[in-house]
N, C-alpha and C. Protein backbone atom coordinates (compact mmCIF):
# COMPACT_ATOMS: atom_id res chain seq x y z
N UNK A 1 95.02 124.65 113.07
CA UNK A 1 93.86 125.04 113.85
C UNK A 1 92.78 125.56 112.90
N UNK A 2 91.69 125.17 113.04
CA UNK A 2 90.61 125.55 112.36
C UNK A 2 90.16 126.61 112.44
N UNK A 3 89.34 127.66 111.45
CA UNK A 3 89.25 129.29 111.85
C UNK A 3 88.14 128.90 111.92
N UNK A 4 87.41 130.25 112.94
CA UNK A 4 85.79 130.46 113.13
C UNK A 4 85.19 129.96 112.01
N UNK A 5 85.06 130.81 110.63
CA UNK A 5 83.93 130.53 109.61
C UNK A 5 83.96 128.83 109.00
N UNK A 6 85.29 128.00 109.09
CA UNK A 6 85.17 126.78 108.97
C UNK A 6 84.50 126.13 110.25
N UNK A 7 84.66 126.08 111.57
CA UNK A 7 83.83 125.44 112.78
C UNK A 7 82.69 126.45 112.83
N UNK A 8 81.63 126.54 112.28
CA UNK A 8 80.50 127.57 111.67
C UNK A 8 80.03 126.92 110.84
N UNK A 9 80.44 126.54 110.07
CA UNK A 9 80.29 125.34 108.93
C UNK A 9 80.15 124.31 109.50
N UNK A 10 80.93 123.78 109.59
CA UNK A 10 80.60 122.63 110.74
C UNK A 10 79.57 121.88 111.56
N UNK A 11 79.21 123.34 112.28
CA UNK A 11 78.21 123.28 113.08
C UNK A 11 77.12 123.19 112.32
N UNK A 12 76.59 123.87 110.92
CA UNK A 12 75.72 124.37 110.27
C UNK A 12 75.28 122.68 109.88
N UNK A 13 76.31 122.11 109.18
CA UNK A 13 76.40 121.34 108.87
C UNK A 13 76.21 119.58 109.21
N UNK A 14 76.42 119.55 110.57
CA UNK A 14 76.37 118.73 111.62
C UNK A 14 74.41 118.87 111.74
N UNK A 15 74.36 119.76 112.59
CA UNK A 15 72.78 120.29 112.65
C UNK A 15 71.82 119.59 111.55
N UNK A 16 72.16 120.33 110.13
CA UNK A 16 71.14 119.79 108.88
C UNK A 16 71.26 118.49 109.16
N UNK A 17 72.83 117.57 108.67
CA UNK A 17 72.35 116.34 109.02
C UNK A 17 71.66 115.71 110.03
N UNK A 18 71.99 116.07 111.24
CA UNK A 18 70.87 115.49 112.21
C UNK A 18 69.28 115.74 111.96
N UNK A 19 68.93 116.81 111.42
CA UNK A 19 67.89 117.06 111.41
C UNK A 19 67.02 116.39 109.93
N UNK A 20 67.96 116.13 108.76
CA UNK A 20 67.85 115.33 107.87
C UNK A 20 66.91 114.06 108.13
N UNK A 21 68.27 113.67 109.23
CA UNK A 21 68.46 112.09 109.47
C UNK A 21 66.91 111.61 110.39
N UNK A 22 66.13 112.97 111.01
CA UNK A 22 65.30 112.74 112.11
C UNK A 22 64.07 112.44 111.25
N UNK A 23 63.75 114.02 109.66
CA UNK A 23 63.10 113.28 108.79
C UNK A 23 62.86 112.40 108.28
N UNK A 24 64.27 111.72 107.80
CA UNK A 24 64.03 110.36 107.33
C UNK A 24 63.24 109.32 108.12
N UNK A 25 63.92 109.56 109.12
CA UNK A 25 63.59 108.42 109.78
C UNK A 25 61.87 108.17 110.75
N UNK A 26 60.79 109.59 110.01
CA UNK A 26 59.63 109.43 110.06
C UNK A 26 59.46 110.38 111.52
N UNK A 27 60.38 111.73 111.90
CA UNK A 27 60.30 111.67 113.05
C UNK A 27 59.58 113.34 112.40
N UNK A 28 59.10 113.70 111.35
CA UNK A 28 58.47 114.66 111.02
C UNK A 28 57.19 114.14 110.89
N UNK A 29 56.56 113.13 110.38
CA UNK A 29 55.29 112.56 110.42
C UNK A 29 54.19 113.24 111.61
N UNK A 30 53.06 113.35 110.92
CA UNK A 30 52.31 113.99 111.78
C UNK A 30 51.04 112.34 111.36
N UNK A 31 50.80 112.25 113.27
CA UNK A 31 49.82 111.31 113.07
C UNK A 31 48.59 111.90 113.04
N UNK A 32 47.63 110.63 112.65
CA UNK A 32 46.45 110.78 111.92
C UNK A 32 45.69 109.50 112.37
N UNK A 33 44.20 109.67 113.12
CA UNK A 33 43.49 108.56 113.27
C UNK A 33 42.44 107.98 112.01
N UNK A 34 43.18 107.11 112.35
CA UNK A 34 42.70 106.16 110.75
C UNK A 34 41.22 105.43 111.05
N UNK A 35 40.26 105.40 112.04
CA UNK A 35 39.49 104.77 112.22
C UNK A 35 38.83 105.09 113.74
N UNK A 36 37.41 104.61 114.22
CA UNK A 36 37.11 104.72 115.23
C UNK A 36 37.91 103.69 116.20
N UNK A 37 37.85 102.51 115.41
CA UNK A 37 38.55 101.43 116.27
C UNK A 37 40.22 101.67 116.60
N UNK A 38 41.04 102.39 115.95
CA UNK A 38 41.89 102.55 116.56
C UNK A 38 41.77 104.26 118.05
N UNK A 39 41.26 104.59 117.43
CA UNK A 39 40.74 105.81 118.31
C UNK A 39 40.86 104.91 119.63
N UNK A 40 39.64 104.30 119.55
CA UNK A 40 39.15 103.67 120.57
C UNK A 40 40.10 103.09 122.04
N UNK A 41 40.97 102.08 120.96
CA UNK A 41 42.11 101.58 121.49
C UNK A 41 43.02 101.98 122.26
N UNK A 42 43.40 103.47 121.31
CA UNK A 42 44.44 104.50 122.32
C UNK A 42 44.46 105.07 123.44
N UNK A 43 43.07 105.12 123.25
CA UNK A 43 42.46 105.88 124.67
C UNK A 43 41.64 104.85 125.52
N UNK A 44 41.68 104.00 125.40
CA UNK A 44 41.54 102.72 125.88
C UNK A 44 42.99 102.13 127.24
N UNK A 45 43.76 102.45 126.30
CA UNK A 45 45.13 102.00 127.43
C UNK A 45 45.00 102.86 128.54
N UNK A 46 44.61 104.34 128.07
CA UNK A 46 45.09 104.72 129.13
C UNK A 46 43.81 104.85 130.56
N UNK A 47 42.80 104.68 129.88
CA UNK A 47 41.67 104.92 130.99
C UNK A 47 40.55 103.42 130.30
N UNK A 48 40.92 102.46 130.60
CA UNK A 48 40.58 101.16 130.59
C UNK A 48 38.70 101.16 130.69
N UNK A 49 38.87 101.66 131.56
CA UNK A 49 37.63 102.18 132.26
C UNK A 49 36.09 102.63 131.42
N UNK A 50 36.38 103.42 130.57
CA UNK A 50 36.02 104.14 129.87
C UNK A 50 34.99 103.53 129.02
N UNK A 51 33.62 103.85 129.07
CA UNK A 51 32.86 103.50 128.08
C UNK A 51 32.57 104.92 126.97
N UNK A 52 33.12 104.40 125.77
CA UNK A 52 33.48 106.06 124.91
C UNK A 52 31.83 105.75 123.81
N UNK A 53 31.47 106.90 123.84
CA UNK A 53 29.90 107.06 122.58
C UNK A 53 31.08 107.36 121.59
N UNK A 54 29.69 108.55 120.65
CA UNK A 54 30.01 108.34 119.20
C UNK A 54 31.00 109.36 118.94
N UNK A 55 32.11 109.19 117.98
CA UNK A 55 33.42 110.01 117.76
C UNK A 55 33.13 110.90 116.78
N UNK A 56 33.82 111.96 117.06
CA UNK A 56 33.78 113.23 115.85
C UNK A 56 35.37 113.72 115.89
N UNK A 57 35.63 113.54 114.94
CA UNK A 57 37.22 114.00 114.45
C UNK A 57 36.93 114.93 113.79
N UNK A 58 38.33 115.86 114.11
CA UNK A 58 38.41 116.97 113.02
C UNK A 58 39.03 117.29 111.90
N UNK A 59 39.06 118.04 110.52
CA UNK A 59 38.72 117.88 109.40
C UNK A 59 40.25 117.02 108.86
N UNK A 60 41.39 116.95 110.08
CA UNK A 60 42.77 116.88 109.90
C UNK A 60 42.77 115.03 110.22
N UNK A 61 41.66 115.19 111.30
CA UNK A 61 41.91 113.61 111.92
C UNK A 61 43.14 113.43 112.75
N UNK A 62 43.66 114.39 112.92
CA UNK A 62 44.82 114.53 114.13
C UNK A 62 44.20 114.76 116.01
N UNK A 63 42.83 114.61 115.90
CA UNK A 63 41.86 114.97 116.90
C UNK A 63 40.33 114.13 117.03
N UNK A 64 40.25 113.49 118.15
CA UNK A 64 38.91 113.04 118.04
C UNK A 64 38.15 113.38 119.65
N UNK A 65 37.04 113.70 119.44
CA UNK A 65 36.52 114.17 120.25
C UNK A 65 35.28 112.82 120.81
N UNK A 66 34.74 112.61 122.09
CA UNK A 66 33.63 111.63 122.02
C UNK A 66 32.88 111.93 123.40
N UNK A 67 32.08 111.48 123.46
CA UNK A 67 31.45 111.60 124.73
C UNK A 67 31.53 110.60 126.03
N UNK A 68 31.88 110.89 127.07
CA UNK A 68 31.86 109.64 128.02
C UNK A 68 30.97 110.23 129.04
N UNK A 69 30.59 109.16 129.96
CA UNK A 69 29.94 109.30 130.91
C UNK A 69 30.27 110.31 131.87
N UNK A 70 29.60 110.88 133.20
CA UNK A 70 29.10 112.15 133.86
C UNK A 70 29.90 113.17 133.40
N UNK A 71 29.00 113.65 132.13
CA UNK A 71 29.32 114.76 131.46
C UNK A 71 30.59 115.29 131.28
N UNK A 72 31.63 114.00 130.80
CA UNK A 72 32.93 114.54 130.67
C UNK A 72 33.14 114.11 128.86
N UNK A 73 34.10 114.74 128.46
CA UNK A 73 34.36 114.29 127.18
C UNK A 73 35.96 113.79 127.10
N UNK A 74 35.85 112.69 126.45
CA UNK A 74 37.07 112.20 126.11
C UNK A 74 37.76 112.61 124.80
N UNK A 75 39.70 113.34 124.58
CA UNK A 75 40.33 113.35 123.39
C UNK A 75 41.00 112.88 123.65
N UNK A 76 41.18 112.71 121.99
CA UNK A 76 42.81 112.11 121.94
C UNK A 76 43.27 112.67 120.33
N UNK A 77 44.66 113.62 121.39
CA UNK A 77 44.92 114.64 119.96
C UNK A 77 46.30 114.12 119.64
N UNK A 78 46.61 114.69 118.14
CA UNK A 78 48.14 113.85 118.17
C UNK A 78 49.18 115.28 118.64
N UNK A 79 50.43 114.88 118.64
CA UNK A 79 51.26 115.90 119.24
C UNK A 79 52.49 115.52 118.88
N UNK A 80 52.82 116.12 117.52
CA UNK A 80 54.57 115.36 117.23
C UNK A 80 53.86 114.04 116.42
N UNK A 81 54.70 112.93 116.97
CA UNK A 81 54.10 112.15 115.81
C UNK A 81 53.79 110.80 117.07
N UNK A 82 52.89 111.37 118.11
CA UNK A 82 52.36 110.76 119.01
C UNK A 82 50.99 110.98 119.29
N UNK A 83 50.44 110.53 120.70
CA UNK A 83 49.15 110.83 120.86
C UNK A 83 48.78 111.24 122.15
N UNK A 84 47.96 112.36 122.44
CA UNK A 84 48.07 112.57 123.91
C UNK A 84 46.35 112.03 124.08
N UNK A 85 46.22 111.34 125.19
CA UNK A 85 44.71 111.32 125.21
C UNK A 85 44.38 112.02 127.35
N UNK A 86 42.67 112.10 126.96
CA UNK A 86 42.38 113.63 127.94
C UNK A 86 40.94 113.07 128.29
N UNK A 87 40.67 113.00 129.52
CA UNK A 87 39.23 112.85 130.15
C UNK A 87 38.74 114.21 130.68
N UNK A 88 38.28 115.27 130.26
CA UNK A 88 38.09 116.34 130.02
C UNK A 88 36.74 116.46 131.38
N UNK A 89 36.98 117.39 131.73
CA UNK A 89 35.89 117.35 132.92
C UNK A 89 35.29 118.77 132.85
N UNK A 90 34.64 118.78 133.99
CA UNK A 90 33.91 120.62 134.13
C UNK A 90 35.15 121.85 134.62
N UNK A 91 35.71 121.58 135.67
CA UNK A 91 37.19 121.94 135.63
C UNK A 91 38.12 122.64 134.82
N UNK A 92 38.24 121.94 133.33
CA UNK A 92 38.92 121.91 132.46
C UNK A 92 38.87 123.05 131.55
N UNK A 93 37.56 123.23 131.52
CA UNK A 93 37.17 123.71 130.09
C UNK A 93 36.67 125.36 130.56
N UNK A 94 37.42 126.34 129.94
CA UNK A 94 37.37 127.62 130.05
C UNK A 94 36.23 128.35 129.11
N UNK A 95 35.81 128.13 127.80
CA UNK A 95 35.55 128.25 127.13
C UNK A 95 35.47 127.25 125.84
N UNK A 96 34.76 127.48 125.24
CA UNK A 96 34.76 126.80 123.71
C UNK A 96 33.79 127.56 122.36
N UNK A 97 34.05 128.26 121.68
CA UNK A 97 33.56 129.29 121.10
C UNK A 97 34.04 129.14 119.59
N UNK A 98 32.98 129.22 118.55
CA UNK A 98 33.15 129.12 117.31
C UNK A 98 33.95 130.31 116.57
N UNK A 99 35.41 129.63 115.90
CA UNK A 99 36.14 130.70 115.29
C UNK A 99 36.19 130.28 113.91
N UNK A 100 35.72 131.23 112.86
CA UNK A 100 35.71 131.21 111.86
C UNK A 100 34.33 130.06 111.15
N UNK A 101 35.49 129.91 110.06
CA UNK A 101 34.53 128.54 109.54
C UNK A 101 34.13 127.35 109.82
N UNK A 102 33.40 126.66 110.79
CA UNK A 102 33.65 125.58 111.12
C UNK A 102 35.24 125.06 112.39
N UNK A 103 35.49 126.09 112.62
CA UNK A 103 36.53 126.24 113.72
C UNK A 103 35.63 126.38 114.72
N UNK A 104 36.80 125.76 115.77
CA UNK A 104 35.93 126.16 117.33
C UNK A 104 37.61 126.03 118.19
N UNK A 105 37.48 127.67 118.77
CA UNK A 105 38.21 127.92 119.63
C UNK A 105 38.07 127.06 121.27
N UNK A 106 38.97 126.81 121.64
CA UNK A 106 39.00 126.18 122.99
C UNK A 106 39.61 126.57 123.87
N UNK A 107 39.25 127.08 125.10
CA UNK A 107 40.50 127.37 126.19
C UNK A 107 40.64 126.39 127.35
N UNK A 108 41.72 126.07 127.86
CA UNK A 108 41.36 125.09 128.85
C UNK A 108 42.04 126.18 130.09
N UNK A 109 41.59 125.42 131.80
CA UNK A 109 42.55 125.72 132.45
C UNK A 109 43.56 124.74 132.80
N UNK A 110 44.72 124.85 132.28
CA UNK A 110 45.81 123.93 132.11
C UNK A 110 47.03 124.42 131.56
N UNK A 111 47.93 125.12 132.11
CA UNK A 111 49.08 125.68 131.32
C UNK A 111 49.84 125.08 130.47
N UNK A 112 49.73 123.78 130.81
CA UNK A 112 50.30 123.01 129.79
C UNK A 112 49.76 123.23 128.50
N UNK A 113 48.78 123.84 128.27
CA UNK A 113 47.48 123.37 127.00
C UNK A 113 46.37 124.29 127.00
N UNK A 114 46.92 125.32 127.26
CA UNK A 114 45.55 127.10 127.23
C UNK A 114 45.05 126.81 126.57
N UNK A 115 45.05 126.54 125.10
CA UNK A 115 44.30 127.09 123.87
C UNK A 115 44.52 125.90 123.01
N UNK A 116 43.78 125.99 122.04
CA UNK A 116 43.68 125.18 120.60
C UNK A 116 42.32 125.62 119.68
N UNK A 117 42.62 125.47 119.14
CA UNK A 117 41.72 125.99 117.42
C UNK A 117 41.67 124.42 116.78
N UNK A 118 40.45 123.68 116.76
CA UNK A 118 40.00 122.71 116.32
C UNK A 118 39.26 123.27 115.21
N UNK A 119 40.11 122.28 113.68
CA UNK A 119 38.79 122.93 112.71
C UNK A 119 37.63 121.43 111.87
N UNK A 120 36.80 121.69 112.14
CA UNK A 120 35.81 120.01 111.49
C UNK A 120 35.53 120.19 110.26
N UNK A 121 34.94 119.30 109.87
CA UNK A 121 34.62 118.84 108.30
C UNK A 121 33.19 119.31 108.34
N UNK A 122 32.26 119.46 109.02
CA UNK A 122 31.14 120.37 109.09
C UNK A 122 30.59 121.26 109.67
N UNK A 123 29.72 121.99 110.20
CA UNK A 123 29.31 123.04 111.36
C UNK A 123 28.58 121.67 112.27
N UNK A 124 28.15 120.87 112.02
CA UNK A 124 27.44 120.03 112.76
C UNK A 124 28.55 119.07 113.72
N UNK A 125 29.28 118.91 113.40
CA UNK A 125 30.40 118.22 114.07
C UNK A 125 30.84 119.02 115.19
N UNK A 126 30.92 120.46 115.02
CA UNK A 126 31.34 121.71 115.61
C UNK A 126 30.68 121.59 116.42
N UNK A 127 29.72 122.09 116.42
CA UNK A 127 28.24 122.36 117.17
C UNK A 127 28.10 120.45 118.48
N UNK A 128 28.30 119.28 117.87
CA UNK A 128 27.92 118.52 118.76
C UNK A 128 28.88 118.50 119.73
N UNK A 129 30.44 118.42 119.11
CA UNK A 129 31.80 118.59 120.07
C UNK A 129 31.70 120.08 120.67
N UNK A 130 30.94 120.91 120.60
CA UNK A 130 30.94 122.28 121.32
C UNK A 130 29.99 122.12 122.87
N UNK A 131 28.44 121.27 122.12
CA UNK A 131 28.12 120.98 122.87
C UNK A 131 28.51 120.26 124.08
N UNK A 132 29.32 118.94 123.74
CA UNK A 132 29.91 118.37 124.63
C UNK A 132 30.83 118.91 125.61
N UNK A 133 31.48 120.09 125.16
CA UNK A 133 32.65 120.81 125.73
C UNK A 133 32.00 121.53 127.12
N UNK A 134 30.69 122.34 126.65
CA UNK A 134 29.78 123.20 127.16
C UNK A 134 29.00 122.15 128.52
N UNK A 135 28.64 120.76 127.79
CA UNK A 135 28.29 119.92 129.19
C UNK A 135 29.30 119.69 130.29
N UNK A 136 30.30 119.70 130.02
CA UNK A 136 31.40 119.78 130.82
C UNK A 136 31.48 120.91 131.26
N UNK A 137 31.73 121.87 130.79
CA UNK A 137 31.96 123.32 131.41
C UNK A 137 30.97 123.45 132.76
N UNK A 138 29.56 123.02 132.32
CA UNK A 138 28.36 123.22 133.13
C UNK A 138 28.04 122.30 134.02
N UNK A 139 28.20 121.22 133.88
CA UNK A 139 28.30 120.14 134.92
C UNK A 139 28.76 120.27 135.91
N UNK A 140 29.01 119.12 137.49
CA UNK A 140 29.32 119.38 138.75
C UNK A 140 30.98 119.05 138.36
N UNK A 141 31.57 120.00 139.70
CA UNK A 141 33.43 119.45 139.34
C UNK A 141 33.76 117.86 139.31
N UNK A 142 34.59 117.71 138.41
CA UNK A 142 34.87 116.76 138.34
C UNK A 142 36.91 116.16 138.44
N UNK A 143 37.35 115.80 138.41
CA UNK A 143 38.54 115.13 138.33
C UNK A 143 39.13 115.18 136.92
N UNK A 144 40.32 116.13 136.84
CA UNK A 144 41.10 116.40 135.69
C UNK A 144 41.94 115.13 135.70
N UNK A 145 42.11 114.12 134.23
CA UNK A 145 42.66 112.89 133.89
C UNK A 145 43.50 113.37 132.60
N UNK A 146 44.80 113.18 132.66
CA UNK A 146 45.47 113.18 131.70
C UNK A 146 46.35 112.36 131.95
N UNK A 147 46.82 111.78 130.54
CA UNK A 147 47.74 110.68 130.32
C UNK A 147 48.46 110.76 128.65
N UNK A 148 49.71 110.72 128.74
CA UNK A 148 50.36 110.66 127.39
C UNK A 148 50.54 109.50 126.88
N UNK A 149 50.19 108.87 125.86
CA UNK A 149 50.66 107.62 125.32
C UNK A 149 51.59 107.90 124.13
N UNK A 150 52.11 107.46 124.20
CA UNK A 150 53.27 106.78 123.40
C UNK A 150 53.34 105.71 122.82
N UNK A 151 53.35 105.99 120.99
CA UNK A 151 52.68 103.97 120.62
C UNK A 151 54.27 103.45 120.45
């Protein structure tokens, strides 16, 4: 019969490898949008619909922000080593307030997703995706759209 501190081991042991095996196999990867045109695409499946303006990613590129029609903004952030994309409405958006350097704090109402700290590659990027956030905030209610994709 095996004593505690050997099935302890075991366990310890079992664990790392799985968790090894999850690295290897790319399941630590954090995605990254490589382009507008794939941007485009992702968030494309899920709201077909969608005529998207001009994109502003943040300084990570794990986030892109854009503008769509009646004052809603479209993301699509990564999450794990996936992508969630978001038709962001007046509804949504609790706040959006500059933290730090080129950061901009966000609150949503959505328990799934209170908060996030977006940081950009300039204050001007900040400032246009803030704006956009703020047209939404201020705009008439609109219809909260979320959809997870999975590539």
């Amino acid at each position: 019969m095996l004593g505690l501190p050997a099935l302890i081991g075991m366990i310890v042991v079992g664990i790392s490898v799985g968790v090894l095996a999850v690295h290897l196999a790319g399941g630590s990867e954090r995605p990254q949008l490589a382009d507008d045109g794939e941007t485009r695409s992702i968030f494309l499946v899920d709201f077909p619909e969608s005529r998207i303006g001009p994109i502003v990613y943040t300084h990570d590129r794990r986030t892109a922000f854009f503008e769509l029609a009646m004052h809603r903004t479209g993301i699509v952030h990564g999450i794990g080593n996936k992508f969630l994309t978001r038709c962001i409405s007046a509804s949504d958006v609790a706040s959006a307030e500059p933290a730090g350097d080129r950061a901009l704090k966000v609150r949503w109402h959505d328990i799934t997703w209170p908060r996030q700290t977006f940081s950009f590659a300039s204050e001007t990027d900040r400032s246009i995706v803030r704006a956009w956030l703020q047209a939404s905030a201020n705009s008439a209610e609109g219809i909260t759209h979320e959809r997870a994709h999975v590539l």
